[in-house]
PDB file of N, CA and C in Angstrom:
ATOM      1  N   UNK A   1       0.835  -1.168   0.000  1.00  0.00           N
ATOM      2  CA  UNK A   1       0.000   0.000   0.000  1.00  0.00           C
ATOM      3  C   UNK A   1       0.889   1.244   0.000  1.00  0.00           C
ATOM      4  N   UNK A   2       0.155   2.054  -1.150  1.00  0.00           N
ATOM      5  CA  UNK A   2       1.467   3.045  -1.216  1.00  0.00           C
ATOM      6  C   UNK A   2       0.759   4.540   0.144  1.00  0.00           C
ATOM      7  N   UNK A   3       2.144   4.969   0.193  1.00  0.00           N
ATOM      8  CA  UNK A   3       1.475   6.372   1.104  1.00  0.00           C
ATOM      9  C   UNK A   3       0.937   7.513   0.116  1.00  0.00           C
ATOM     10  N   UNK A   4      -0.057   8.183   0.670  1.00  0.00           N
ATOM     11  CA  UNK A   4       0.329   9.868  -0.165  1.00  0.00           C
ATOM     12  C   UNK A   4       1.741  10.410  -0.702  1.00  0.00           C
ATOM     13  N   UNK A   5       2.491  10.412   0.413  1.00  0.00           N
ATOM     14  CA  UNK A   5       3.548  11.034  -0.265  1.00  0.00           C
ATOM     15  C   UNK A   5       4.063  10.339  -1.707  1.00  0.00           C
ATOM     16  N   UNK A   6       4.113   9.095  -1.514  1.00  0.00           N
ATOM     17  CA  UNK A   6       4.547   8.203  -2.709  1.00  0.00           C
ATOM     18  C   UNK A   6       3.827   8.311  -4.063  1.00  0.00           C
ATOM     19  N   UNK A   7       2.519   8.214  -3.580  1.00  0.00           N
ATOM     20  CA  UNK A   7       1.509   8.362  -4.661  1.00  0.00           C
ATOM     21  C   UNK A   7       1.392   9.944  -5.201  1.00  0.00           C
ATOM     22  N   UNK A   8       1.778  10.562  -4.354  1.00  0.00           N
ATOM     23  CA  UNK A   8       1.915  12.022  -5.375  1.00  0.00           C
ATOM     24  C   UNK A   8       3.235  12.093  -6.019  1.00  0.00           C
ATOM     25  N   UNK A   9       4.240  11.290  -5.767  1.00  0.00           N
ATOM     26  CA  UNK A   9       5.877  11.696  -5.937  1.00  0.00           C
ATOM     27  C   UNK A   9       5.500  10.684  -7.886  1.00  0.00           C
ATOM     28  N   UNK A  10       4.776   9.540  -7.319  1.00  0.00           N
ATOM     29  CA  UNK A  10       4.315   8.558  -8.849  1.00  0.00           C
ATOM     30  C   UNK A  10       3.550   9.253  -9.647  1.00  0.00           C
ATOM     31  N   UNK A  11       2.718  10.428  -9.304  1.00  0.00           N
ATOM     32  CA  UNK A  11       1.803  10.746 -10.163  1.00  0.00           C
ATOM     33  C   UNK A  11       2.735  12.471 -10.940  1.00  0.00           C
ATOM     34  N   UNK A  12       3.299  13.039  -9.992  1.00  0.00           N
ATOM     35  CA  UNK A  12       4.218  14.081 -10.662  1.00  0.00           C
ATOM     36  C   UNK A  12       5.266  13.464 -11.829  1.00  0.00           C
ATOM     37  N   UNK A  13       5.898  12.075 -11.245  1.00  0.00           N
ATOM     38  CA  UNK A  13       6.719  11.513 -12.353  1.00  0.00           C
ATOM     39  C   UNK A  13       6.383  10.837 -13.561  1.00  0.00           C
ATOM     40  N   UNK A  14       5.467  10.460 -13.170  1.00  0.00           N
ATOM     41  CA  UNK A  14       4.435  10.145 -14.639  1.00  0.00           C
ATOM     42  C   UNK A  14       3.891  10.720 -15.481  1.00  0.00           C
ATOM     43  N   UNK A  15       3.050  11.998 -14.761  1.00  0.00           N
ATOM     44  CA  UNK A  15       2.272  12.925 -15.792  1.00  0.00           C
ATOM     45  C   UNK A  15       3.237  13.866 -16.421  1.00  0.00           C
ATOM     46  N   UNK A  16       4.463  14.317 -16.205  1.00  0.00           N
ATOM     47  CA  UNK A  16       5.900  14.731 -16.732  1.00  0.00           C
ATOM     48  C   UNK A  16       5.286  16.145 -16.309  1.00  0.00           C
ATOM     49  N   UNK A  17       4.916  16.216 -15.270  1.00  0.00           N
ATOM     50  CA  UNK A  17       4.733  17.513 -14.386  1.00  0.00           C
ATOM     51  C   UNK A  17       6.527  18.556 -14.252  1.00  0.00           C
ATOM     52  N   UNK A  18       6.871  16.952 -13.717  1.00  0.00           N
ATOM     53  CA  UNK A  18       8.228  17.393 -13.166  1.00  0.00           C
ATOM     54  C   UNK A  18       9.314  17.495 -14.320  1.00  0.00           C
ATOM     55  N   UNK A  19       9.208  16.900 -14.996  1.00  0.00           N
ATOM     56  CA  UNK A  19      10.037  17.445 -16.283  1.00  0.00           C
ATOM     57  C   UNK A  19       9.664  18.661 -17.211  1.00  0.00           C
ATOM     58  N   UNK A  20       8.742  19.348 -16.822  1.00  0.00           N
ATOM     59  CA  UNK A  20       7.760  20.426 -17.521  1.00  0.00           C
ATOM     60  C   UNK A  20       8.875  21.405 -16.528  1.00  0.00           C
ATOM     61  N   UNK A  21       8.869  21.168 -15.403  1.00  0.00           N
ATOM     62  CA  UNK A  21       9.233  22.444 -14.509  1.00  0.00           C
ATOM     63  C   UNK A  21      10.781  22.320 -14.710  1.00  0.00           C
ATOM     64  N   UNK A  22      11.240  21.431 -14.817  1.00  0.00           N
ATOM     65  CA  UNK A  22      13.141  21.248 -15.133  1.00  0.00           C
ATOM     66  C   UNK A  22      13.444  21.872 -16.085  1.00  0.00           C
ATOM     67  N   UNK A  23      12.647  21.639 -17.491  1.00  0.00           N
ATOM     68  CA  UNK A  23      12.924  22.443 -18.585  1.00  0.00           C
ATOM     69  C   UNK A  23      12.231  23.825 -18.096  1.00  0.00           C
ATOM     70  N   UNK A  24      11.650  24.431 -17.722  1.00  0.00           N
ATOM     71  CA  UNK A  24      11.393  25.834 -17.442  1.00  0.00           C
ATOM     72  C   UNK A  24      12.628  26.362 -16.349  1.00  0.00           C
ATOM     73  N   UNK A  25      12.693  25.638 -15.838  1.00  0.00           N
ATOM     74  CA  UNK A  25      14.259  26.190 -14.664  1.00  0.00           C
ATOM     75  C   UNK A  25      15.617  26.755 -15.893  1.00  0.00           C
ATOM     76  N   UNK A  26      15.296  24.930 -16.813  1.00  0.00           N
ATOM     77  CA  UNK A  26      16.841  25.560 -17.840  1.00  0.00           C
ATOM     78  C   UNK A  26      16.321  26.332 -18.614  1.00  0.00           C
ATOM     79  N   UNK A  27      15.387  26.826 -19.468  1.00  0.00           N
ATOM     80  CA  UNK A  27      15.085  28.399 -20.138  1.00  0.00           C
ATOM     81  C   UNK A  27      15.383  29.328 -18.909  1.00  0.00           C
ATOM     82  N   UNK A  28      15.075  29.729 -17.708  1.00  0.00           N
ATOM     83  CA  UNK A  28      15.350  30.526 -17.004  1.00  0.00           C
ATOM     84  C   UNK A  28      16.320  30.634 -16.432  1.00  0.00           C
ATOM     85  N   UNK A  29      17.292  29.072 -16.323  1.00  0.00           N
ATOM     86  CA  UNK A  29      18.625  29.653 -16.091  1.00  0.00           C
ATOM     87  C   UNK A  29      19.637  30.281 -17.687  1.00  0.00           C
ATOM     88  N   UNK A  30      19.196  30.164 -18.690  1.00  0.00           N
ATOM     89  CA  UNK A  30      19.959  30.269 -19.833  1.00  0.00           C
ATOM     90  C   UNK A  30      20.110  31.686 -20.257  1.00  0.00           C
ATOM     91  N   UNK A  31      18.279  32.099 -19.310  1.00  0.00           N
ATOM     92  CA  UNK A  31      18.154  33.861 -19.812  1.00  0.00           C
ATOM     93  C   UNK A  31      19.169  34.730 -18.677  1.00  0.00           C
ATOM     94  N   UNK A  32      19.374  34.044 -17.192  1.00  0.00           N
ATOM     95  CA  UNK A  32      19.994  34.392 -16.233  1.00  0.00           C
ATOM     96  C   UNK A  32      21.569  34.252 -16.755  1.00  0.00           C
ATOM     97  N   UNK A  33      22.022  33.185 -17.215  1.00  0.00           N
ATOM     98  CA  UNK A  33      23.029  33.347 -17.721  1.00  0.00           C
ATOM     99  C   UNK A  33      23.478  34.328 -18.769  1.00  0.00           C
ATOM    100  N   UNK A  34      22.584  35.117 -19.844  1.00  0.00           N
ATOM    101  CA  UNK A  34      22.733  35.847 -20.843  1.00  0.00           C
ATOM    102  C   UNK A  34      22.396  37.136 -20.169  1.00  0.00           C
ATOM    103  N   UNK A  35      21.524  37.190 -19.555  1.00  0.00           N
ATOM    104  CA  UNK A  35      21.638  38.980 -18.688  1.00  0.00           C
ATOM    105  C   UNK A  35      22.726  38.590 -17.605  1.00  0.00           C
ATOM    106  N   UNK A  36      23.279  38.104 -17.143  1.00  0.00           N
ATOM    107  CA  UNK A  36      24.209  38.300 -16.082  1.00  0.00           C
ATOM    108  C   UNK A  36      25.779  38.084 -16.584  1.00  0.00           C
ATOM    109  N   UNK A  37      25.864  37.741 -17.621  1.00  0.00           N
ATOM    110  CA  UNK A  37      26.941  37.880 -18.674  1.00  0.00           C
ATOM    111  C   UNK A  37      27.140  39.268 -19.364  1.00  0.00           C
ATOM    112  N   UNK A  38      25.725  39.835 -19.681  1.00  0.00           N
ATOM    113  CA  UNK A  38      25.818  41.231 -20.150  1.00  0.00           C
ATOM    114  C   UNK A  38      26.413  42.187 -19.050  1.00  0.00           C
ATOM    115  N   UNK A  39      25.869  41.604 -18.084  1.00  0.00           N
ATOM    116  CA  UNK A  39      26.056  42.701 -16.770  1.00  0.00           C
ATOM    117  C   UNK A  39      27.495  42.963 -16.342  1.00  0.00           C
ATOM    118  N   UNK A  40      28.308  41.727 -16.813  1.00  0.00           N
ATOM    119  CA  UNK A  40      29.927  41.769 -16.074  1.00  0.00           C
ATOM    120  C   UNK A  40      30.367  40.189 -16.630  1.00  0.00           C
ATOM    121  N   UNK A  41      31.225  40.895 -17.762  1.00  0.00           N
ATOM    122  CA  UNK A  41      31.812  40.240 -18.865  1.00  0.00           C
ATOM    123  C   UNK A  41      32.812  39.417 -18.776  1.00  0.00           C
ATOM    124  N   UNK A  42      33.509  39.820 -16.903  1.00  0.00           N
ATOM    125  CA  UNK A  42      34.174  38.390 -16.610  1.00  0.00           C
ATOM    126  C   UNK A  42      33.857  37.448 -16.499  1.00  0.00           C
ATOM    127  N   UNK A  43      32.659  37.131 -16.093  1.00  0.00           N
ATOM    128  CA  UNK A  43      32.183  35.620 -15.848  1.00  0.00           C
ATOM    129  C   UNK A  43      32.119  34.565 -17.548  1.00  0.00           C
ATOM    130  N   UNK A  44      31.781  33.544 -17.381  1.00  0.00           N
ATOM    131  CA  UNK A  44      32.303  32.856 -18.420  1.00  0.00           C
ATOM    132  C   UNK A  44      31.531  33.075 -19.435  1.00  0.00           C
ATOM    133  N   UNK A  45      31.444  33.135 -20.475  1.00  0.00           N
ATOM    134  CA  UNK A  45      30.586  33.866 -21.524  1.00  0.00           C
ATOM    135  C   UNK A  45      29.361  32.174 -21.923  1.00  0.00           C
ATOM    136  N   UNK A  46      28.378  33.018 -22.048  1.00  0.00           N
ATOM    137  CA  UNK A  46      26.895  32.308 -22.825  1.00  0.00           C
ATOM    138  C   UNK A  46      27.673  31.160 -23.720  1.00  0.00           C
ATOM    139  N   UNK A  47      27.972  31.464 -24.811  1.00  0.00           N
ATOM    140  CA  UNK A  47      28.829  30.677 -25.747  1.00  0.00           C
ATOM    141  C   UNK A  47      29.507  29.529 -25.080  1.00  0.00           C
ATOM    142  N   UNK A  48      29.616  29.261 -24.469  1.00  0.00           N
ATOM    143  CA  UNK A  48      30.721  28.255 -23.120  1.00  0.00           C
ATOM    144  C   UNK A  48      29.552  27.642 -22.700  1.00  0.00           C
ATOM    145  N   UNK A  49      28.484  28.316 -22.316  1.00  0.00           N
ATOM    146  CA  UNK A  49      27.563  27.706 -21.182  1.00  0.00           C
ATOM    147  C   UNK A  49      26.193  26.892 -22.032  1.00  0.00           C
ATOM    148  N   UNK A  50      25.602  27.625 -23.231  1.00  0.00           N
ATOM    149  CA  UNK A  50      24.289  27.497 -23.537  1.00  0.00           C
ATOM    150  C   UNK A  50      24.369  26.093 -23.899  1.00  0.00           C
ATOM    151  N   UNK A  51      25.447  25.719 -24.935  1.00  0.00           N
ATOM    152  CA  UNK A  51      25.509  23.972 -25.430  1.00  0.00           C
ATOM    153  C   UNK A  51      24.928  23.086 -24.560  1.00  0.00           C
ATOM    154  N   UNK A  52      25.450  23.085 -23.320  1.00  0.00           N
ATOM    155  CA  UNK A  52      25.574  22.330 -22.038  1.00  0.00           C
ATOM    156  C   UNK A  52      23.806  22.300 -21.507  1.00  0.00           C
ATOM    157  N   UNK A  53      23.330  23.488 -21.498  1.00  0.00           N
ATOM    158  CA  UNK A  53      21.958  23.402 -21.276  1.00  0.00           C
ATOM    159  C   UNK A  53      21.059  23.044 -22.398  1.00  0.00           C
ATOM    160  N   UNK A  54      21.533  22.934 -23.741  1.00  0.00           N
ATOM    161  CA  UNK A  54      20.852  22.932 -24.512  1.00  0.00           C
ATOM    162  C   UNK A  54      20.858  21.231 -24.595  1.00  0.00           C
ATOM    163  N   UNK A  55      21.949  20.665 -24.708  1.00  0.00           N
ATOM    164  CA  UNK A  55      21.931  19.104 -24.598  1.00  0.00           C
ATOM    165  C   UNK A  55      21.412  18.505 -23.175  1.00  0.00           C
ATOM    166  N   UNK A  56      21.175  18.816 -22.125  1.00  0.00           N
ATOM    167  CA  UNK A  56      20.450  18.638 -20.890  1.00  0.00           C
ATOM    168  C   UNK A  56      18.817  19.219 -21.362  1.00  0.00           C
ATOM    169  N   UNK A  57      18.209  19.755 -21.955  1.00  0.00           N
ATOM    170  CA  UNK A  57      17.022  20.557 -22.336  1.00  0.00           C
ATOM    171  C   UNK A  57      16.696  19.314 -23.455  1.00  0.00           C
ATOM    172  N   UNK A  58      17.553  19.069 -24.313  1.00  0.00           N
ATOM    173  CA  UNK A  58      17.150  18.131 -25.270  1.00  0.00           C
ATOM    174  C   UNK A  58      16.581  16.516 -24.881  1.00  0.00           C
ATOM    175  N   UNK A  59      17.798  16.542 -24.033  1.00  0.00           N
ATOM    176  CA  UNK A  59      17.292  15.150 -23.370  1.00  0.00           C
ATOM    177  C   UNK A  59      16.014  14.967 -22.248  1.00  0.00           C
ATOM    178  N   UNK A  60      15.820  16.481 -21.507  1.00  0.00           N
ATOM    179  CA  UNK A  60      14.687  16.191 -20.837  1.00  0.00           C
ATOM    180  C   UNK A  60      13.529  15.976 -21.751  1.00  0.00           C
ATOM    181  N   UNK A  61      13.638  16.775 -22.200  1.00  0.00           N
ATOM    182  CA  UNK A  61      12.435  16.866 -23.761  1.00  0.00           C
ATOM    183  C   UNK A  61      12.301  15.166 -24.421  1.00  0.00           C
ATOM    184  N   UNK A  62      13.298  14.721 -24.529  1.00  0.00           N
ATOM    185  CA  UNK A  62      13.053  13.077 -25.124  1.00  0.00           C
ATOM    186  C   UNK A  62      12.341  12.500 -23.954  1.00  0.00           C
ATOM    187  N   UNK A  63      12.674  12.515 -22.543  1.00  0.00           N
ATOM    188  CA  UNK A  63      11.968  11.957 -22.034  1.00  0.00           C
ATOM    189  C   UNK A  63      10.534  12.238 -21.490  1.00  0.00           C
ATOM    190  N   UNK A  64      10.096  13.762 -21.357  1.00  0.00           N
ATOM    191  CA  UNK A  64       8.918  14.250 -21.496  1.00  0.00           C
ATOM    192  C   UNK A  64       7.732  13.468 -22.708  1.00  0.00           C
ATOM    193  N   UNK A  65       9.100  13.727 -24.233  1.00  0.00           N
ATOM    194  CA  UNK A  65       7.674  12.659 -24.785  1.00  0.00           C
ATOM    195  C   UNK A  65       7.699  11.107 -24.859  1.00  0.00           C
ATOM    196  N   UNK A  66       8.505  10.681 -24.665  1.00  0.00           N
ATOM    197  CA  UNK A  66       8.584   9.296 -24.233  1.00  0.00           C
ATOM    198  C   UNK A  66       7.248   8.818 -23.244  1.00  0.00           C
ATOM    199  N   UNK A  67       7.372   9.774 -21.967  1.00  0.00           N
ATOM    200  CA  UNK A  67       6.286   9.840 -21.039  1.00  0.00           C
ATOM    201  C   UNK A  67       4.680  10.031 -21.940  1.00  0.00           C
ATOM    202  N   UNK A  68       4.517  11.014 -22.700  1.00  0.00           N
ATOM    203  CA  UNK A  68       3.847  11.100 -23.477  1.00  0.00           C
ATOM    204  C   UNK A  68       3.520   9.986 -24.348  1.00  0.00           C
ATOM    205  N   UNK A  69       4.345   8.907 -25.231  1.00  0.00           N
ATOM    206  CA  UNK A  69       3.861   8.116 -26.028  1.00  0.00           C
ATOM    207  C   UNK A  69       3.983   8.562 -27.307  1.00  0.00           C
ATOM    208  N   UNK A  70       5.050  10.031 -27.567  1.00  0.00           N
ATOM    209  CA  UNK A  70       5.224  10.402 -28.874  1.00  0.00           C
ATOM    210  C   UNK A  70       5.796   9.332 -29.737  1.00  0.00           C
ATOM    211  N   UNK A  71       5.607   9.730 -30.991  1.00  0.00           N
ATOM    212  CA  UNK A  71       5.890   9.177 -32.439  1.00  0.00           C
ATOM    213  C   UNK A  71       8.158   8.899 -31.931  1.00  0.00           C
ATOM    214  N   UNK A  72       8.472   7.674 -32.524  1.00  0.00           N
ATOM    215  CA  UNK A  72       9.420   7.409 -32.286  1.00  0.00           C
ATOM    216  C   UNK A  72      10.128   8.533 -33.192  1.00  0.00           C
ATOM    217  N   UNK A  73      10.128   9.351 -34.277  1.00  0.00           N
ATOM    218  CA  UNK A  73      10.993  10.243 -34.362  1.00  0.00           C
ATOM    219  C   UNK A  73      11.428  11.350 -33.904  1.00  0.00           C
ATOM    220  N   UNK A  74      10.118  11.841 -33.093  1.00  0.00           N
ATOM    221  CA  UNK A  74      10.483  13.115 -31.661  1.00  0.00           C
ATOM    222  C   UNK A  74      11.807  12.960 -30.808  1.00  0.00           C
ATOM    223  N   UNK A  75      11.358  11.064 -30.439  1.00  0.00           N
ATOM    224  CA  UNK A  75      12.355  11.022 -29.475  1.00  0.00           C
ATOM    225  C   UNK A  75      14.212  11.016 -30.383  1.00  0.00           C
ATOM    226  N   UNK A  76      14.032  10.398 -31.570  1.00  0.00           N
ATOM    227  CA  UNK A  76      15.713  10.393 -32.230  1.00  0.00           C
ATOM    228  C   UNK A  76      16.126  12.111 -32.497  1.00  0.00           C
ATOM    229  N   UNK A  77      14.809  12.996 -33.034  1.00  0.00           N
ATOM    230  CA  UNK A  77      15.319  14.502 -32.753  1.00  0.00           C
ATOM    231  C   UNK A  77      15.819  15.122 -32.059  1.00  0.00           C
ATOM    232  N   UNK A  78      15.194  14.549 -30.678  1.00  0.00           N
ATOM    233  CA  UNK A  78      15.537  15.128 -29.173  1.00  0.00           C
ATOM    234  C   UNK A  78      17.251  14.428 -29.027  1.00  0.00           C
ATOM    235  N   UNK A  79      17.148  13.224 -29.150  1.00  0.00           N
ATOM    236  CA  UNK A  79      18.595  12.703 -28.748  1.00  0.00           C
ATOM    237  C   UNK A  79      19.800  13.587 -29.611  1.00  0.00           C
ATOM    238  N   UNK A  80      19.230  13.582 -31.109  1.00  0.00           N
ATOM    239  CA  UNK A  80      20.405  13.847 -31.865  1.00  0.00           C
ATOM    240  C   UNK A  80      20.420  15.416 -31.769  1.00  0.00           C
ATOM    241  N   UNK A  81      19.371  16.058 -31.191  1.00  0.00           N
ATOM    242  CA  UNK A  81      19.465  17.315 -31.010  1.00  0.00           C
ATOM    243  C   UNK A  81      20.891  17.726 -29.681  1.00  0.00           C
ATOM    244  N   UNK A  82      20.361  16.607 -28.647  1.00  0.00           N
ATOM    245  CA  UNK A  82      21.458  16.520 -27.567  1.00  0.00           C
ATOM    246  C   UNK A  82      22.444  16.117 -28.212  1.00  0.00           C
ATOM    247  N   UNK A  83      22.884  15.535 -28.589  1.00  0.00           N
ATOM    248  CA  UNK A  83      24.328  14.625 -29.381  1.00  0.00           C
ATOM    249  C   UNK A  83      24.943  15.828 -29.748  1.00  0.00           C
ATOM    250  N   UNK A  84      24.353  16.549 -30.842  1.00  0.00           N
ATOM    251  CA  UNK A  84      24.805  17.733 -31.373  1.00  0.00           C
ATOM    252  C   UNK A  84      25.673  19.169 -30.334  1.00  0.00           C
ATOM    253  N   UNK A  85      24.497  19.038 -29.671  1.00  0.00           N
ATOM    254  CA  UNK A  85      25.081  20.161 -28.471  1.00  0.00           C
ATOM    255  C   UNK A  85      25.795  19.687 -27.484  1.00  0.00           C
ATOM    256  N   UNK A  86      26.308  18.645 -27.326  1.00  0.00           N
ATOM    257  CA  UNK A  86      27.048  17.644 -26.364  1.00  0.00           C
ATOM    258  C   UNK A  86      28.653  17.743 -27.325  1.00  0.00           C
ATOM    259  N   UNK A  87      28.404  17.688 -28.407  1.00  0.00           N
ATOM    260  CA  UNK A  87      29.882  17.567 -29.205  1.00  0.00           C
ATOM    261  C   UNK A  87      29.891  19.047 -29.797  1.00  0.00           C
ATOM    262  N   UNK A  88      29.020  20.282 -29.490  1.00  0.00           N
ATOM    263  CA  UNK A  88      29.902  21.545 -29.747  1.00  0.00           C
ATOM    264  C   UNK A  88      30.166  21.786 -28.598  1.00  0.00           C
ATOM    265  N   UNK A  89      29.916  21.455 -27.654  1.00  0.00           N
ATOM    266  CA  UNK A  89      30.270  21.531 -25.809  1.00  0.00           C
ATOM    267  C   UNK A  89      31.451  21.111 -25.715  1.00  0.00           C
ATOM    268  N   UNK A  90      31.636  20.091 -25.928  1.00  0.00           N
ATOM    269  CA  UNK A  90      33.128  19.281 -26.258  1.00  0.00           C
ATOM    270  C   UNK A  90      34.164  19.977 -27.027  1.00  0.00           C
ATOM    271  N   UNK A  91      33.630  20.723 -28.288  1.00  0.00           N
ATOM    272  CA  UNK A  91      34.864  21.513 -29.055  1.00  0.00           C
ATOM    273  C   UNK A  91      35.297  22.903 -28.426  1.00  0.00           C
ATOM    274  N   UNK A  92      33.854  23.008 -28.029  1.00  0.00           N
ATOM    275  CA  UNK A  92      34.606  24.337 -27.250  1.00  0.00           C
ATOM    276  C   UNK A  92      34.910  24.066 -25.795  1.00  0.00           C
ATOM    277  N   UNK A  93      35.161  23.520 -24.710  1.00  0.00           N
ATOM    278  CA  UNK A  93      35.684  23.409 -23.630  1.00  0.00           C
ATOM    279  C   UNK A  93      37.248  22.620 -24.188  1.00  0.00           C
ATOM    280  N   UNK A  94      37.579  21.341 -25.255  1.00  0.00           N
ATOM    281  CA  UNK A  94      39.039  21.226 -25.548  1.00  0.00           C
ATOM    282  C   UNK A  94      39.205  21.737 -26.577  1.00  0.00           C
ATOM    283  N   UNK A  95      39.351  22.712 -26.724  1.00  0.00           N
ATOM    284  CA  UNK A  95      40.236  23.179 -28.010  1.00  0.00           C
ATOM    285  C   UNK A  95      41.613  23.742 -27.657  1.00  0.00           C
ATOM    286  N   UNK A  96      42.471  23.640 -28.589  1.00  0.00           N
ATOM    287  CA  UNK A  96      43.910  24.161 -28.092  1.00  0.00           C
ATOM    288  C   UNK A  96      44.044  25.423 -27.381  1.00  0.00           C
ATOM    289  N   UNK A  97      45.261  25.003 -26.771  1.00  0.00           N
ATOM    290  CA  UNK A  97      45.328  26.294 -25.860  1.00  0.00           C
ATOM    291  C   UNK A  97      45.596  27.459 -26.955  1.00  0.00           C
ATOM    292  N   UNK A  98      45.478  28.877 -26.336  1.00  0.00           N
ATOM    293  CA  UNK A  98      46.169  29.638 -27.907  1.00  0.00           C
ATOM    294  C   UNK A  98      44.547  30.461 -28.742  1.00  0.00           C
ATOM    295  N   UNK A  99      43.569  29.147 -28.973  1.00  0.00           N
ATOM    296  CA  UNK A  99      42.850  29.396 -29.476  1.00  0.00           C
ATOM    297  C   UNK A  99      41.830  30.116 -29.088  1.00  0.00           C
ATOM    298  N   UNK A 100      40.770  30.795 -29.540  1.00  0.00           N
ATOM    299  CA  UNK A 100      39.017  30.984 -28.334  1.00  0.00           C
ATOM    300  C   UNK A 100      38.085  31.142 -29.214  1.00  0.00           C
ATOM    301  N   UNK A 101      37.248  30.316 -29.026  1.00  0.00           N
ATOM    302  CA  UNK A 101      35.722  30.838 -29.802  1.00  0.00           C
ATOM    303  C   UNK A 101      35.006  31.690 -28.988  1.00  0.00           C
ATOM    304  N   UNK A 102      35.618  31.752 -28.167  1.00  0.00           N
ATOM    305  CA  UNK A 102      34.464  33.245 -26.597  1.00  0.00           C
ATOM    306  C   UNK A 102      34.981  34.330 -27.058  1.00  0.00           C
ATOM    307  N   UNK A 103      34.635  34.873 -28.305  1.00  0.00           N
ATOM    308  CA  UNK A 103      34.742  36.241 -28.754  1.00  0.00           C
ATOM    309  C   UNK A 103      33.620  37.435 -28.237  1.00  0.00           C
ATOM    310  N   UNK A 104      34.298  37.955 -27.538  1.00  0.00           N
ATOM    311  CA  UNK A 104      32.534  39.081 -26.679  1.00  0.00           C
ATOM    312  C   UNK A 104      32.297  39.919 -27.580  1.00  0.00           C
TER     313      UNK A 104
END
């Protein structure tokens, strides 16, 4: 017998309540990152940061419609959408020393 608490924690993770609000945190941290980058240009620039949320955003999104029961090509968009922003994340955090794509 499940408790309330359980049975609400099963019914937020199911109805993709809670993945609705994760992806609204990363749009709102991405805009926080782009006004607070404008504000004081030492901190690490957008360009560095957005990939990283954008491949975490992609993948919540695959599993949002997964939860949903979407059409199996939503979910290969969502992945390869992450894949994509996972390997420009990658080029720009190793690239040679010397070099920078963080042009302000």
């Amino acid at each position: 017998m499940a408790t309330p608490l359980v049975s609400a924690m099963e019914a937020l993770l199911t109805s993709g309540r809670l993945l609705d609000a994760i992806l609204c945190l990363i749009v709102i941290e991405g805009i926080v990152i782009i006004v607070v980058h404008g504000n004081n240009s030492a901190r690490p620039s957008p360009r560095m940061l957005i990939p990283n949320l954008i491949s975490g955003a992609a993948l919540m999104l695959g599993i949002r419609l997964a939860l949903a029961q979407a059409e199996w090509y939503w979910l290969t968009l969502c992945l390869s959408v992450s894949l994509l922003a996972h390997l420009s994340d990658l080029v720009l955090r190793y690239q040679p020393q010397g070099r920078s794509f963080d042009q302000n």
